[in-house]
Protein backbone atom coordinates (compact mmCIF):
# COMPACT_ATOMS: atom_id res chain seq x y z
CA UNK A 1 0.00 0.00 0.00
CA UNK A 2 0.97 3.49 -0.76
CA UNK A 3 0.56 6.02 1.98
CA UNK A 4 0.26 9.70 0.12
CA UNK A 5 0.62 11.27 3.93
CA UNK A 6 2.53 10.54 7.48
CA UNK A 7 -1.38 10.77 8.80
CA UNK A 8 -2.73 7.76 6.96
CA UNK A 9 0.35 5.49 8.77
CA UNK A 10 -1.44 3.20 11.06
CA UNK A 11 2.00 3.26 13.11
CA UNK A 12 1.93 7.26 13.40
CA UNK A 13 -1.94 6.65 14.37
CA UNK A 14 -1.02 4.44 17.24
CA UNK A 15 1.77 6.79 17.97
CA UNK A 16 -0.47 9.38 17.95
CA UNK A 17 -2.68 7.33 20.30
CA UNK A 18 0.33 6.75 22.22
CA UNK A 19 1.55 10.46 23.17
CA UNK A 20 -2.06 10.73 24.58
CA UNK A 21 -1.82 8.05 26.92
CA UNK A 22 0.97 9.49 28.09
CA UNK A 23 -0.18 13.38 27.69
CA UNK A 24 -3.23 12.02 30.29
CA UNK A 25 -0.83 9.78 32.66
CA UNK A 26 1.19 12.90 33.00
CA UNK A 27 -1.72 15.04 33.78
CA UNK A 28 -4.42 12.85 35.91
CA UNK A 29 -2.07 10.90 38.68
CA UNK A 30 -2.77 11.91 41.59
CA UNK A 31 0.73 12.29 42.47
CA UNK A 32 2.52 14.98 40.18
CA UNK A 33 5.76 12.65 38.67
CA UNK A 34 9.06 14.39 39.06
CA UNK A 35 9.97 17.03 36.58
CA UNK A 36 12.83 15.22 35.18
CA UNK A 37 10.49 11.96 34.57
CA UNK A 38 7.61 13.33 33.07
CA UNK A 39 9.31 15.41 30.96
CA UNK A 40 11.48 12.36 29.26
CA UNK A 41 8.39 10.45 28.87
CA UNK A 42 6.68 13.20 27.18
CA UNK A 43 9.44 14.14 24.72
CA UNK A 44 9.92 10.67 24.01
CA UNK A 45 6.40 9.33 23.16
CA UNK A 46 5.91 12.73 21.18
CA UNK A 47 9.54 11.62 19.54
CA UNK A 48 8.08 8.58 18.21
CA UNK A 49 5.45 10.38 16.14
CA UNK A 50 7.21 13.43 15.40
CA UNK A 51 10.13 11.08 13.73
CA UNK A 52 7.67 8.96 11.59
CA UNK A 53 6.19 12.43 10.18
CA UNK A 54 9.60 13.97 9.75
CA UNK A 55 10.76 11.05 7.85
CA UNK A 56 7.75 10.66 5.25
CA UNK A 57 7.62 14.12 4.58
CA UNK A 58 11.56 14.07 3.89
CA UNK A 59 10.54 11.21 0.90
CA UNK A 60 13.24 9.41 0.77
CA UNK A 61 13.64 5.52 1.70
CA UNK A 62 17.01 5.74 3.56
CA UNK A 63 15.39 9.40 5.39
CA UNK A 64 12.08 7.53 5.98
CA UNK A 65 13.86 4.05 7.35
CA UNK A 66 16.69 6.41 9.65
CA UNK A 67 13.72 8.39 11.56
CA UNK A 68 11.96 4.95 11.63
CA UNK A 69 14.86 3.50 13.71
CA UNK A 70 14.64 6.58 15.69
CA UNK A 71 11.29 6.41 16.45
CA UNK A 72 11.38 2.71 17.61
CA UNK A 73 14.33 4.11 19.49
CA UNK A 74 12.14 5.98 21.25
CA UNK A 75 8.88 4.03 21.84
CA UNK A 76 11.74 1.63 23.54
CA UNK A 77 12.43 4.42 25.55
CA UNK A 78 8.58 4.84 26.42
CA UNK A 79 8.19 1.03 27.61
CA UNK A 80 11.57 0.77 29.67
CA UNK A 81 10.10 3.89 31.72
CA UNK A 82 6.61 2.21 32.21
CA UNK A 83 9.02 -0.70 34.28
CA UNK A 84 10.47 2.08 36.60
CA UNK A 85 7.11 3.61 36.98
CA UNK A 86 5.22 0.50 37.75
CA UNK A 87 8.26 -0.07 40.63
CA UNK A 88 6.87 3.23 42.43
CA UNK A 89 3.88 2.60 45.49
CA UNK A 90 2.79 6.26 44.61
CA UNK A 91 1.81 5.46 41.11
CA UNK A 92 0.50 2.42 41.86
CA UNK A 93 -3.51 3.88 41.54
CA UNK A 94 -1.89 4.59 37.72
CA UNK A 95 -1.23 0.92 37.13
CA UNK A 96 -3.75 0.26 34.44
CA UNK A 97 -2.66 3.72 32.70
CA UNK A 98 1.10 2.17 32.91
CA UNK A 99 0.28 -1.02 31.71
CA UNK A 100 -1.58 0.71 28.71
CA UNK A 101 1.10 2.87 27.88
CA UNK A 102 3.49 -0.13 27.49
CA UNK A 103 1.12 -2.42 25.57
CA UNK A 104 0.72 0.47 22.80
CA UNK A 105 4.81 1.35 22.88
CA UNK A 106 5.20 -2.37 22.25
CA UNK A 107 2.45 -2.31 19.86
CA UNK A 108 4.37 0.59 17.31
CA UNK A 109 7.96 -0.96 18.43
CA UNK A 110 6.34 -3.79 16.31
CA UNK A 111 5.03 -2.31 13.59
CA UNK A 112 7.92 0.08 12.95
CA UNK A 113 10.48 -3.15 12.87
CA UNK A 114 8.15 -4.59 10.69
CA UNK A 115 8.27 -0.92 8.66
CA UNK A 116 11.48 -1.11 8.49
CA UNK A 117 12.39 -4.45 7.02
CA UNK A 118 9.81 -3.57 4.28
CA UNK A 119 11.47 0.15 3.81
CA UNK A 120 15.10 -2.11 3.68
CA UNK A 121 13.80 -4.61 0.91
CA UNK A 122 11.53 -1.68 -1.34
CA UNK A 123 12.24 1.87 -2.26
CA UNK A 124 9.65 4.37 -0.98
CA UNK A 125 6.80 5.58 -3.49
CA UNK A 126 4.75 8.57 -2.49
């Protein structure tokens, strides 16, 4: 299939989806997360969309396959933070918001690995 925009990606959908759950994580728990850690969990799950948009528009296979590493780079990122978080008593009310969070980072990790073998194997048409 041939996407004519970074919006009809089902992975930048779910990413999209993603930077939500963590936009609302961030924003409901009753206990405010340290600056530090909310910040790198926002700037990461907003990397992993931001990356699949940057390389589409840039329309180039080796551009689009190099900010699809990044991406999955950073959805990694997203799920290895959901471990520390579900470690912490205070955000244990949150669990269910964790959990979520690492299902759907898990969930694009996959489909941009699966991205990018097809992006290694064809050349990009747009």
């Amino acid at each position: 299939m041939t996407y004519k925009s970074f919006e009809e990606v089902p992975v930048w959908q779910d990413a999209i989806k993603l930077t939500g759950l963590v936009d609302d994580f961030t924003r409901e728990n009753s206990q405010p997360l340290p600056y530090g850690q909310r910040d790198q969990i926002e700037r990461a799950s907003l990397s992993v969309s931001n990356n699949i948009a940057e390389g589409f528009e840039k329309q180039t296979t080796p551009d689009l396959a190099k900010f699809s590493y990044i991406a999955k780079g950073s959805s990694g990122e997203v799920r290895s933070m959901t471990y520390f978080f579900a470690t912490r008593s205070y955000l244990h009310p949150a669990k269910d918001q964790i959990l979520a969070i690492r299902e759907l980072s898990a969930t694009c990790s996959k489909q941009l690995g699966a991205w990018i073998g097809h992006l290694q194997k064809n050349k990009l048409t747009t």
